[in-house]
Protein backbone atom coordinates (compact mmCIF):
# COMPACT_ATOMS: atom_id res chain seq x y z
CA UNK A 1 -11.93 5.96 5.92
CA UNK A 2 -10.93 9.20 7.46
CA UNK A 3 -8.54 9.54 10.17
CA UNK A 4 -9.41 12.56 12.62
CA UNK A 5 -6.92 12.36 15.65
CA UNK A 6 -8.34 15.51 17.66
CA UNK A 7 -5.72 17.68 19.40
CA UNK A 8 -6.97 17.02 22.73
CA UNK A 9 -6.28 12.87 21.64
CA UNK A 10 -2.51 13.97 21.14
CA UNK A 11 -2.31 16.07 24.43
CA UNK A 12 -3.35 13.46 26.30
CA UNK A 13 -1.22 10.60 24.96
CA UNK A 14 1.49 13.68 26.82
CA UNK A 15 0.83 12.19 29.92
CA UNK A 16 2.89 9.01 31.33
CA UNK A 17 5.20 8.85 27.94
CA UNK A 18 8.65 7.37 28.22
CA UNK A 19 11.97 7.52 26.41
CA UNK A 20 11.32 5.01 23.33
CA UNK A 21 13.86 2.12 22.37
CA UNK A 22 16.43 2.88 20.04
CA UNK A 23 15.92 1.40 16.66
CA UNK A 24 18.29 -1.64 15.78
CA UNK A 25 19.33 -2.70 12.30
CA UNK A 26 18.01 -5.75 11.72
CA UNK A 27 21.10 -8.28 10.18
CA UNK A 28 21.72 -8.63 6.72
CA UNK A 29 23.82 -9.43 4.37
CA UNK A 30 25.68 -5.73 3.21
CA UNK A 31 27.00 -7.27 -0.42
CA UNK A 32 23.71 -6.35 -2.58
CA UNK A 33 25.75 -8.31 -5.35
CA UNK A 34 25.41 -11.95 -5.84
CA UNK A 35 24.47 -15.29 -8.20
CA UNK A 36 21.02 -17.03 -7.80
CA UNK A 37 21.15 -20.61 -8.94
CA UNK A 38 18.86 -23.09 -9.94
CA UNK A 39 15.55 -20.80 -9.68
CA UNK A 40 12.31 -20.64 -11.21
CA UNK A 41 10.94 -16.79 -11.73
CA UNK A 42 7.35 -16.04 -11.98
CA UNK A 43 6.85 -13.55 -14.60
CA UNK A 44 3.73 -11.81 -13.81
CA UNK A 45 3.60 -9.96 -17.11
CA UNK A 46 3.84 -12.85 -19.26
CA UNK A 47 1.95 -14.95 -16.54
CA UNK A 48 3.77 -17.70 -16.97
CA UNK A 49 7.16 -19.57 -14.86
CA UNK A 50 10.84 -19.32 -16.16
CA UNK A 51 12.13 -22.68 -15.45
CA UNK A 52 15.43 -22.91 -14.29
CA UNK A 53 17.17 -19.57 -14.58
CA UNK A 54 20.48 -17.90 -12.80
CA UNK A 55 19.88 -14.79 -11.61
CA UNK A 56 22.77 -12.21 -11.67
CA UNK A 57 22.70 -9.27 -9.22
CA UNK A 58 25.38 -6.69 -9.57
CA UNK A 59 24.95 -3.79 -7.53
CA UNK A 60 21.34 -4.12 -6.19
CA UNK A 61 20.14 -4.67 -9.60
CA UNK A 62 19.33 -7.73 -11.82
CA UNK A 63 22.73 -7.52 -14.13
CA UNK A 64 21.41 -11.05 -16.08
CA UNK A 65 19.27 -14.22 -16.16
CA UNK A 66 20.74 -16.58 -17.43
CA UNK A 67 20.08 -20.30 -18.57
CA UNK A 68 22.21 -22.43 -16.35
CA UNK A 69 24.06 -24.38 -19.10
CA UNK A 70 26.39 -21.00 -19.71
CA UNK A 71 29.60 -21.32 -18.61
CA UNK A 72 29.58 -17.74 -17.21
CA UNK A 73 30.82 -18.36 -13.52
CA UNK A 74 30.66 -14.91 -12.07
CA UNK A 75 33.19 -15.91 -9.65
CA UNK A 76 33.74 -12.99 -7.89
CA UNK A 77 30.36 -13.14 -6.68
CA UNK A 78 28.40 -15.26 -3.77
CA UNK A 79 26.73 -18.23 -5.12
CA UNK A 80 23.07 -18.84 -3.28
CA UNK A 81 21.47 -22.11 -4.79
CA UNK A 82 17.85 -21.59 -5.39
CA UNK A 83 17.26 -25.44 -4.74
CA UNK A 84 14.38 -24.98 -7.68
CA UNK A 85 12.52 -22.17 -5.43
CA UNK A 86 10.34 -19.34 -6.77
CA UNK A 87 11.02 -15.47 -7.21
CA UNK A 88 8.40 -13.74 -7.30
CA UNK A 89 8.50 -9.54 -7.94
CA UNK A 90 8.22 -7.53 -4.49
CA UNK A 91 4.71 -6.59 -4.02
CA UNK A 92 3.85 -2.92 -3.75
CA UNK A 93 1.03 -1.69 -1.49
CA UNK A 94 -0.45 1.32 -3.22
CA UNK A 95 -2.31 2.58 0.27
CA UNK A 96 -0.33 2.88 3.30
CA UNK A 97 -0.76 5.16 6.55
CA UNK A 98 2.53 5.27 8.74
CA UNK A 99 3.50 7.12 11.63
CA UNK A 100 7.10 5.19 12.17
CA UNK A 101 9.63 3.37 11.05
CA UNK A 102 8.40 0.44 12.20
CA UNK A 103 5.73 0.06 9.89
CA UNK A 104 8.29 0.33 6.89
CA UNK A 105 10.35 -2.60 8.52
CA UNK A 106 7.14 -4.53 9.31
CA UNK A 107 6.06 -4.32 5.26
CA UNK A 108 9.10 -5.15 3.93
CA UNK A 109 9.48 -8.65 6.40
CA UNK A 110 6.46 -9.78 4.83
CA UNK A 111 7.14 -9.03 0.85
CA UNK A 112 6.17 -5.57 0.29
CA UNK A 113 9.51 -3.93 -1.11
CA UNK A 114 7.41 -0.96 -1.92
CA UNK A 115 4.65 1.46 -0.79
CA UNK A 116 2.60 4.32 -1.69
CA UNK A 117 1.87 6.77 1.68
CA UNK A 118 -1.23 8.28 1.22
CA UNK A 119 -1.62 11.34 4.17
CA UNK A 120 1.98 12.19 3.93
CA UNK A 121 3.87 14.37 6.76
CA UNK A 122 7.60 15.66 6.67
CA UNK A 123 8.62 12.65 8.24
CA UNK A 124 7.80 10.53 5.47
CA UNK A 125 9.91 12.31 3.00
CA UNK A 126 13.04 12.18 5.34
CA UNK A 127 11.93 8.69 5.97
CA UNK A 128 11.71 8.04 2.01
CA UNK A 129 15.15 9.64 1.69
CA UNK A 130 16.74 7.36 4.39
CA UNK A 131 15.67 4.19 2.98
CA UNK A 132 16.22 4.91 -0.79
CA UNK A 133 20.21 5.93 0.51
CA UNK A 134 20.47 2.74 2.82
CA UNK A 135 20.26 4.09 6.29
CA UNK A 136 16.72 3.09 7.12
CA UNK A 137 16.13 -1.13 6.42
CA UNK A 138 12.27 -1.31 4.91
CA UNK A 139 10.16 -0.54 2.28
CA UNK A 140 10.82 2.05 -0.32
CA UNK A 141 8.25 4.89 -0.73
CA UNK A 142 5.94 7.49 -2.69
CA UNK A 143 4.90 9.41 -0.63
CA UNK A 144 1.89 11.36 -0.83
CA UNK A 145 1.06 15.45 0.25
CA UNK A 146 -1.11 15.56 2.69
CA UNK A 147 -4.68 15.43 2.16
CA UNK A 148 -6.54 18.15 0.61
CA UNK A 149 -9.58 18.21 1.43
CA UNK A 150 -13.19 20.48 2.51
CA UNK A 151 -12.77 19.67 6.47
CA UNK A 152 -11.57 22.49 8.54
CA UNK A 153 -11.18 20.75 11.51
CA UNK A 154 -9.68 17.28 10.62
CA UNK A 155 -6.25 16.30 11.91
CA UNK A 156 -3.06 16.02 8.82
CA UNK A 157 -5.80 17.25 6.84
CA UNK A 158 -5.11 20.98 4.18
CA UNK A 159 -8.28 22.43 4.14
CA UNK A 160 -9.41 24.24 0.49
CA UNK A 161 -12.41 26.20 -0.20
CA UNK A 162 -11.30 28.17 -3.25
CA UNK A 163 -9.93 27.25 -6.33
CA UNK A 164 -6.92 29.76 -5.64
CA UNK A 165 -6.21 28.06 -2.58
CA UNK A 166 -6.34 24.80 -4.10
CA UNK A 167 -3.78 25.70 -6.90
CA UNK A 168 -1.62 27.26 -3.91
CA UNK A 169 -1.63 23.84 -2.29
CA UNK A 170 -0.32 22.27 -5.26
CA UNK A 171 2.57 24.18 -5.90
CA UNK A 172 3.45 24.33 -2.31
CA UNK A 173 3.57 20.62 -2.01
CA UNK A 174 5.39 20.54 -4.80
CA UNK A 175 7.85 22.62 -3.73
CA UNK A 176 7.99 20.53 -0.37
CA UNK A 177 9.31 17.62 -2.79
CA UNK A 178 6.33 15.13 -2.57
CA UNK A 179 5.33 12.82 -4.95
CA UNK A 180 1.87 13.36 -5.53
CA UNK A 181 -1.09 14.79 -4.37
CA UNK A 182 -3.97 13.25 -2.44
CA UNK A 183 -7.49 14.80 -2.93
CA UNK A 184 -10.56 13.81 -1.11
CA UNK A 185 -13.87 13.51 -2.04
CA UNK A 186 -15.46 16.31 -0.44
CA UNK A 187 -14.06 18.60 -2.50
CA UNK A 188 -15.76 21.24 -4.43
CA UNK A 189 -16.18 21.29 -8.05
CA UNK A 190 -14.39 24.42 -8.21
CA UNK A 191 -11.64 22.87 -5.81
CA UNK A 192 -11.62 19.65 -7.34
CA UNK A 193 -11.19 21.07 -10.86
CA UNK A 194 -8.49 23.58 -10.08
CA UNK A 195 -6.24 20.90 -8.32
CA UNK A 196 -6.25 18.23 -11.98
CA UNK A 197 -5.69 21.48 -13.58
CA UNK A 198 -2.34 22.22 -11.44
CA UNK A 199 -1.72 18.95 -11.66
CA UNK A 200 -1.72 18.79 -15.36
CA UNK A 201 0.34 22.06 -15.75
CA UNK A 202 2.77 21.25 -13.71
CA UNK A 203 2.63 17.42 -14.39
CA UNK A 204 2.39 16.23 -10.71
CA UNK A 205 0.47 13.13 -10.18
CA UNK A 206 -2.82 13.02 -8.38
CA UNK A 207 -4.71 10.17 -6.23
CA UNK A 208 -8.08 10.74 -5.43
CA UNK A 209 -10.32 9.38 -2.47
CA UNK A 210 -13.78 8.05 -3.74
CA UNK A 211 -13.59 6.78 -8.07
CA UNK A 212 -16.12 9.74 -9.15
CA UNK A 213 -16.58 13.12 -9.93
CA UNK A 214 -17.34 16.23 -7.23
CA UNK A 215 -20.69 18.08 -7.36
CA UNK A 216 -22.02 17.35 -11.56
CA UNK A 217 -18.27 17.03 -12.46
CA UNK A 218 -18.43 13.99 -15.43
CA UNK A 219 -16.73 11.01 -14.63
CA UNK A 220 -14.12 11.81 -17.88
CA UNK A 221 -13.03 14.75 -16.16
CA UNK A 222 -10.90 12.50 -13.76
CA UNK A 223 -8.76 10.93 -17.31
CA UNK A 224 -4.85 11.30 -16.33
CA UNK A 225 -5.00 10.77 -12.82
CA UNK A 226 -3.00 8.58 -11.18
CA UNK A 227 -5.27 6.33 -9.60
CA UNK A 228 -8.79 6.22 -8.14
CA UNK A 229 -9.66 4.95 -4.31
CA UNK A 230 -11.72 2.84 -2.90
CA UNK A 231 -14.89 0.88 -4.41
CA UNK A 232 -16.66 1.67 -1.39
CA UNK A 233 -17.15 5.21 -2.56
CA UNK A 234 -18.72 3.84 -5.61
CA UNK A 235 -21.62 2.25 -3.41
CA UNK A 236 -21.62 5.32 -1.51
CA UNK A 237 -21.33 8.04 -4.25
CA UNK A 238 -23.33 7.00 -7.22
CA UNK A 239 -25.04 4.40 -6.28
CA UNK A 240 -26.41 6.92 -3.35
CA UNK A 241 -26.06 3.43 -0.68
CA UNK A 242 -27.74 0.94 -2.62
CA UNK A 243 -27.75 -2.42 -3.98
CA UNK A 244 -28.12 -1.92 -6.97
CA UNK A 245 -26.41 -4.12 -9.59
CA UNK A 246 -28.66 -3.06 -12.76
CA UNK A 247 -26.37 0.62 -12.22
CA UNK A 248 -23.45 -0.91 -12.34
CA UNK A 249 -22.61 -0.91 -15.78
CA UNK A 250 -23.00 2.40 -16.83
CA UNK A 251 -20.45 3.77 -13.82
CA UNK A 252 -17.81 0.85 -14.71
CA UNK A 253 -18.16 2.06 -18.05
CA UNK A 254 -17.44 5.76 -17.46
CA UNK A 255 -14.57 4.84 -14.92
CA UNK A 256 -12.88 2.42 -17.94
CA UNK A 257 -13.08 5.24 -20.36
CA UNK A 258 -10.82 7.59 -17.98
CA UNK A 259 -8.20 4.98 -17.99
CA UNK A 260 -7.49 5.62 -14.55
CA UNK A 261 -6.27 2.36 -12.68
CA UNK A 262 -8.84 2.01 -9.12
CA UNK A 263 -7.42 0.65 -5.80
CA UNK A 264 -10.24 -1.38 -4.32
CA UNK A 265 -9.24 -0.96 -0.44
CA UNK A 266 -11.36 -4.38 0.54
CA UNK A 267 -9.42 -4.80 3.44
CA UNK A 268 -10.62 -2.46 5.72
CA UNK A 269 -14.31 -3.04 5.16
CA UNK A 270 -13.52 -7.13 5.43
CA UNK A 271 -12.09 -6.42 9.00
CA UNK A 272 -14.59 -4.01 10.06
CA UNK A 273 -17.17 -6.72 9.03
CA UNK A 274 -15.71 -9.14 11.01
CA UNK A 275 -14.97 -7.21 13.93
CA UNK A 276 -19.24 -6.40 14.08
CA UNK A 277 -19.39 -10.19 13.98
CA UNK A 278 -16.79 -11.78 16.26
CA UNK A 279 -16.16 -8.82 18.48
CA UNK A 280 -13.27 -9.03 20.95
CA UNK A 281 -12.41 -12.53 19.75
CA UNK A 282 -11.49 -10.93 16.67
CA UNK A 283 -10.18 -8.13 18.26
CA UNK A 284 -7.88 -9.97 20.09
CA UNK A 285 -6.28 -12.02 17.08
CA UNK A 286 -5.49 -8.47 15.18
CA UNK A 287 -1.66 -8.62 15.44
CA UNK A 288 -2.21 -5.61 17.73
CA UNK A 289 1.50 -5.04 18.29
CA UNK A 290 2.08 -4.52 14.46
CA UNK A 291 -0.38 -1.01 15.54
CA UNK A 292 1.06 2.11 15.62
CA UNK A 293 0.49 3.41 19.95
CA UNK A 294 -1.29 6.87 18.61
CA UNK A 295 -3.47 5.10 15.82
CA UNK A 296 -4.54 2.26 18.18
CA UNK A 297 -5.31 4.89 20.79
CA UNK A 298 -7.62 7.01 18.33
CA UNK A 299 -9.34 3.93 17.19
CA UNK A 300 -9.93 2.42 20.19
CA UNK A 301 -11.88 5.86 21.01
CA UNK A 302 -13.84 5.58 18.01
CA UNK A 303 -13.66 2.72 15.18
CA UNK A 304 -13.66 0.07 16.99
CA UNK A 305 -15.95 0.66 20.31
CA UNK A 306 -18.99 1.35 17.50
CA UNK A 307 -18.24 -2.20 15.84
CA UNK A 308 -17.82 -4.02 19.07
CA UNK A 309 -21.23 -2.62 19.77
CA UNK A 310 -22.55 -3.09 16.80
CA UNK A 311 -26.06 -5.11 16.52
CA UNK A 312 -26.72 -8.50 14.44
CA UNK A 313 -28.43 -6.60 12.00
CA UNK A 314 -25.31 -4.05 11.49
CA UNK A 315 -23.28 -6.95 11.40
CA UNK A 316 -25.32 -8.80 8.50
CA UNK A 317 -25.68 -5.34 7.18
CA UNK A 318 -21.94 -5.09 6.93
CA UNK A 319 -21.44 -8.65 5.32
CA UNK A 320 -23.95 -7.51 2.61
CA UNK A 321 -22.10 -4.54 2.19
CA UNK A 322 -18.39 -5.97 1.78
CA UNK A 323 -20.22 -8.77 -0.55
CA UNK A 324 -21.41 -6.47 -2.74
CA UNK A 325 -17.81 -4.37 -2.62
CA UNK A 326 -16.62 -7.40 -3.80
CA UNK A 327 -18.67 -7.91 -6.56
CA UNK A 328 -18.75 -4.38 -7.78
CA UNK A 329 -14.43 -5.58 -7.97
CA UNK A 330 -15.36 -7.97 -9.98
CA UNK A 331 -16.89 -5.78 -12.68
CA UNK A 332 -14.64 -3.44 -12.51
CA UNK A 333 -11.93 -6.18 -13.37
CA UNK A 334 -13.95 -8.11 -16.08
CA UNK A 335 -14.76 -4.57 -17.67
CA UNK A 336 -10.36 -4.53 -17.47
CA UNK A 337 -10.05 -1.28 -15.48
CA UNK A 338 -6.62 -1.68 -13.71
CA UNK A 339 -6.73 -2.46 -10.29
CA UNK A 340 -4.12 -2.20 -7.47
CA UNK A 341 -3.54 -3.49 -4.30
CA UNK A 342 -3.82 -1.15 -1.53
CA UNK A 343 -4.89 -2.28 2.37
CA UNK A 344 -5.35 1.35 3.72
CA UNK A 345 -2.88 -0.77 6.50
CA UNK A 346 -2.67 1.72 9.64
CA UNK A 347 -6.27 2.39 9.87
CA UNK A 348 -8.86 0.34 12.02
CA UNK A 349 -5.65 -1.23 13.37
CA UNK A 350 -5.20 -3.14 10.16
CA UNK A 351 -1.63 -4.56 10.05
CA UNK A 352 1.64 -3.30 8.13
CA UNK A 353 2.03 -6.28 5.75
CA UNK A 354 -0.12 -8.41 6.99
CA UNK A 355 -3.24 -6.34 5.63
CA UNK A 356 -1.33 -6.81 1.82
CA UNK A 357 -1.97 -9.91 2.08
CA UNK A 358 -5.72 -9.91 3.34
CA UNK A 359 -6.05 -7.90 0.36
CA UNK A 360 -4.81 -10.29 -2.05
CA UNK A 361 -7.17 -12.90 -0.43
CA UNK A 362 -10.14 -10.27 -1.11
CA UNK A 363 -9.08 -10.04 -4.80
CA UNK A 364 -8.84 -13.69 -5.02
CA UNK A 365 -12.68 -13.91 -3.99
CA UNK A 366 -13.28 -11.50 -6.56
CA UNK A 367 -12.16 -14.03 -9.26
CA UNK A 368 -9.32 -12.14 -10.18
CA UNK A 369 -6.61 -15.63 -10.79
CA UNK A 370 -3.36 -16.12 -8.91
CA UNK A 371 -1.44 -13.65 -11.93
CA UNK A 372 -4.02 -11.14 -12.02
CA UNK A 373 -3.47 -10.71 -8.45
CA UNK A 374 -0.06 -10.68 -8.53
CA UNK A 375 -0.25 -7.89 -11.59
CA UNK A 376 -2.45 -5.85 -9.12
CA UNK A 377 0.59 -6.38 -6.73
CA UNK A 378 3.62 -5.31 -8.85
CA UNK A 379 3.13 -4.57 -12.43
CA UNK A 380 -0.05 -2.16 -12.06
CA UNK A 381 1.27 -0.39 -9.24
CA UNK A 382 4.63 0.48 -11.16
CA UNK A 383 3.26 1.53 -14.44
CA UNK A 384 0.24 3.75 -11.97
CA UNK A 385 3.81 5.29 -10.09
CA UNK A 386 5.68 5.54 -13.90
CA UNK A 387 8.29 3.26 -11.96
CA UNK A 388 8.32 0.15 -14.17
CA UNK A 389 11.98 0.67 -15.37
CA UNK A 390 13.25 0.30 -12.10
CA UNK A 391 10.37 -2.09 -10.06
CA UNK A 392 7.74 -4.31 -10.34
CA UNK A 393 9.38 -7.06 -12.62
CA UNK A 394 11.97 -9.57 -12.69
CA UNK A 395 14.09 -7.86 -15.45
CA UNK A 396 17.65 -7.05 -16.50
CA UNK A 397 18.32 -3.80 -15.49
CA UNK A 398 15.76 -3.73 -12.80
CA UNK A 399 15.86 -2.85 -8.83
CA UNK A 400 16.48 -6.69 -7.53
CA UNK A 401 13.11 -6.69 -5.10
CA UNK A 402 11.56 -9.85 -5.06
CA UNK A 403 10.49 -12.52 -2.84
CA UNK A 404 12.11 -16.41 -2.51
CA UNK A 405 9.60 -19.27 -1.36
CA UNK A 406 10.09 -23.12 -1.92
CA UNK A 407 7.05 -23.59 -3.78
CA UNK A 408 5.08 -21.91 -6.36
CA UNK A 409 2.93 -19.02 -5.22
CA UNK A 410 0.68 -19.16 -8.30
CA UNK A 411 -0.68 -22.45 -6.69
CA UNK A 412 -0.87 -20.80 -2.73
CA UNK A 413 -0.25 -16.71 -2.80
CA UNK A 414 -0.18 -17.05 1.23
CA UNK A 415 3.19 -18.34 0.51
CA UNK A 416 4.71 -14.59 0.07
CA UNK A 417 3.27 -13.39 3.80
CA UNK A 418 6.14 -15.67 5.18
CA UNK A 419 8.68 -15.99 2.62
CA UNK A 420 11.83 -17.92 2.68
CA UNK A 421 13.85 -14.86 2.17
CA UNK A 422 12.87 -10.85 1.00
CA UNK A 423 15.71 -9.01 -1.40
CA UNK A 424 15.39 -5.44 -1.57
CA UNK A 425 18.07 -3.69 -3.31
CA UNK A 426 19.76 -6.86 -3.68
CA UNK A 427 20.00 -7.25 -0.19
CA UNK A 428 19.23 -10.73 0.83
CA UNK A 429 17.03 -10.86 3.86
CA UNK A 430 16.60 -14.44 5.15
CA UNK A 431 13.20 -15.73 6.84
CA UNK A 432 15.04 -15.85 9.93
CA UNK A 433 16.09 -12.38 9.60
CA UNK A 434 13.03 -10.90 8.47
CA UNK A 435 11.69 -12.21 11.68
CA UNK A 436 14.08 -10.83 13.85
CA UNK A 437 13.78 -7.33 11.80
CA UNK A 438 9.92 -7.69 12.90
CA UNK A 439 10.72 -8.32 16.46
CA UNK A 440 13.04 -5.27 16.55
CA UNK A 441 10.67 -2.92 14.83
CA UNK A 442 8.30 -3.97 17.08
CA UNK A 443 10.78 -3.51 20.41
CA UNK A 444 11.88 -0.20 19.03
CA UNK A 445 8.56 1.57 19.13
CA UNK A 446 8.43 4.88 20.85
CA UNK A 447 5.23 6.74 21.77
CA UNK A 448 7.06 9.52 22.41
CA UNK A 449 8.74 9.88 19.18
CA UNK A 450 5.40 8.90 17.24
CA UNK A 451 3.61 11.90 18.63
CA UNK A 452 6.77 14.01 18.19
CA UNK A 453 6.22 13.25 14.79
CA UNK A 454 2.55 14.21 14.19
CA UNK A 455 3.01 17.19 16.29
CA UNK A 456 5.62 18.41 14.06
CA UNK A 457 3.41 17.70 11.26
CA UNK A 458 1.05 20.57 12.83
């Protein structure tokens, strides 16, 4: 899904805007060192439970775990008793689009100690700066360059139509200190082969919309990138819009053999599909204040009227359609292609967080188990980011990001959407206070400093 915010969309949104709220740190504890009693730790890895561990965290990071029978009493330290809970590693959402702080406050109350921003503006790498030096409370970040892409006229959008420009692009964004490029699938062969070949030379990752080729580029000529998006791309691309199952095998086979890891991005078809179905009874149960002003606007103008007007046919259409996405997840799993969570959360007002966890649901129904999902969640994402020595794991020597619930998420994964308590950086976050941080993000929103934003990203 494209987002195309017109400039005549942002110059009306100019008219009736007021002076926003001013942004509130949410409470929390500011010692990021402590001891964790009496806790079991879900090691995704090893899919299996630690019984009974201490946790040590020294610093924002996991210093020890520790059987409890040693007499090492960290005294100096808080003692939290785990009362036998779970810790499970923060979840990582590997396709974001934010426009405010909010949405990094609204992630990271619901388990997601980490995202990947995938149409990424100025404001995301001050924003990424603020929260990695503890000035900004939410989710850490990659963040993205913006997209490059064949559109002239689409909004946050780079437009390349030569393979100088595309190499330019590269550098530049580079230069501009993001973490890795985002091409799209309308891309030239020319375009498309000059940015992996920047890439490569100058070893800056690259993400790319749709999990094939450009023009009669092979499929192999995608090995080394850092992930591939959306399996609705693969229905659309090269199987050319058709159900066609026989086809499969041959393009799971060339996408395995790139070794590229693919972020399914069910979520966003799901909720379109029910939207067509329900219509404003859905509509009206979307968390619509976790929705960005500017992004809700936009939608509302096109998204979401054409699915609330959308016939019974479209709508069965659209169930057949996110069926078969789901299925074509399966394969891709069985054939072991690494896949990553990612909710494209911020588009189709799909919500910061909550949209995670829709997509762990849509994974589940893909038959991925309870660990595989949770590998999708942490583990994949940090080896696709070349982050896991520092997240992604419950390790010595790791960031401390996890998530504390009272009962085991391997047997109910909706238990980390509303956990007992968040820790990010070692920074314990209770339920209480990750609810309050929610109400405040949502309270501080500003219109006016959301389009302030995008305009400056002009």
């Amino acid at each position: 899904m494209r987002i195309l915010l017109t400039i005549s969309v942002l110059s009306s949104i100019l008219i009736g805007c007021g002076t926003g709220v001013k942004p509130q740190d949410a409470n929390h504890h500011v010692d990021n060192s402590f001891v964790l009693t009496n806790i079991n730790v879900v090691d995704v890895d090893q899919q299996k439970v630690l019984s009974r561990k201490n946790i040590i965290v020294i610093d924002g990071r996991i210093n020890a775990i520790i059987n409890p029978n040693r007499h090492d009493t960290y005294s100096g330290l808080t003692h939290i008793d785990g009362k036998g809970g779970f810790i499970t590693p923060g979840l990582i959402d590997m396709h974001v689009h934010m426009y405010e702080t909010a949405a990094y406050q609204l992630t990271l109350s619901h388990g997601v100690t980490h995202v990947r921003v995938m149409n990424g503006i100025p404001a995301h790498l001050n924003w990424r700066e603020q929260v990695n030096a503890g000035h900004l409370i939410g989710s850490s970040s990659t963040v993205s360059s913006p997209i490059i892409s064949a559109y002239d006229d689409a909004y946050l959008h780079h437009s390349v139509h030569t393979a100088e420009q595309a190499k330019q692009a590269v550098t530049q964004y580079i230069e501009q200190g993001y973490d890795l490029i985002k091409a799209y699938g309308n891309l030239s062969k020319e375009t498309l082969t000059a940015i992996i070949a920047q890439g490569r030379q100058l070893n800056m990752p690259i993400a790319k919309h749709g999990p094939h080729g450009s023009g009669d580029m092979v499929t192999g000529s995608l090995s080394g990138l850092q992930s591939l998006e959306h399996v609705e791309d693969i229905y659309q691309g090269p199987l050319n819009y058709q159900f066609s199952p026989e086809l499969l095998p041959e393009v799971v086979a060339e996408l395995k053999a790139t070794g590229v890891p693919v972020t399914p991005t069910l979520n966003i078809y799901a909720q379109l599909t029910q939207l067509s179905q329900e219509k404003a009874p859905y509509l009206a149960k979307t968390n619509p204040e976790y929705t960005s002003d500017i992004i809700a606007l936009e939608t509302s103008n096109n998204q979401v009227e054409r699915w609330l007007t959308a016939s019974e046919n479209m709508a069965k259409h659209n169930q057949k359609v996110l069926d078969f996405l789901i299925f074509i997840t399966q394969k891709l799993h069985q054939s072991g292609i690494p896949l990553l969570v990612g909710s494209d959360s911020g588009v189709l007002l799909s919500p910061h967080g909550l949209a995670t966890h829709k997509e762990i649901q849509l994974l589940l129904q893909a038959g991925l188990s309870p660990f595989e999902v949770l590998a999708a969640a942490t583990i994949n994402p940090a080896r696709a980011l070349k982050l896991e020595h520092n997240i992604g794991h419950i390790r010595e020597s790791l960031q401390a990001d996890f998530i504390y619930t009272q009962s085991s998420p391997i047997d109910d994964l909706s238990l980390l959407k509303e956990p007992s308590a968040v820790i990010k950086n070692g920074h314990w976050y209770s339920q209480q206070t990750l609810k309050k941080m929610r109400e405040q993000a949502i309270a501080s929103r500003s219109l006016w400093q959301e389009l302030k934003v995008l305009v400056e990203a002009l």
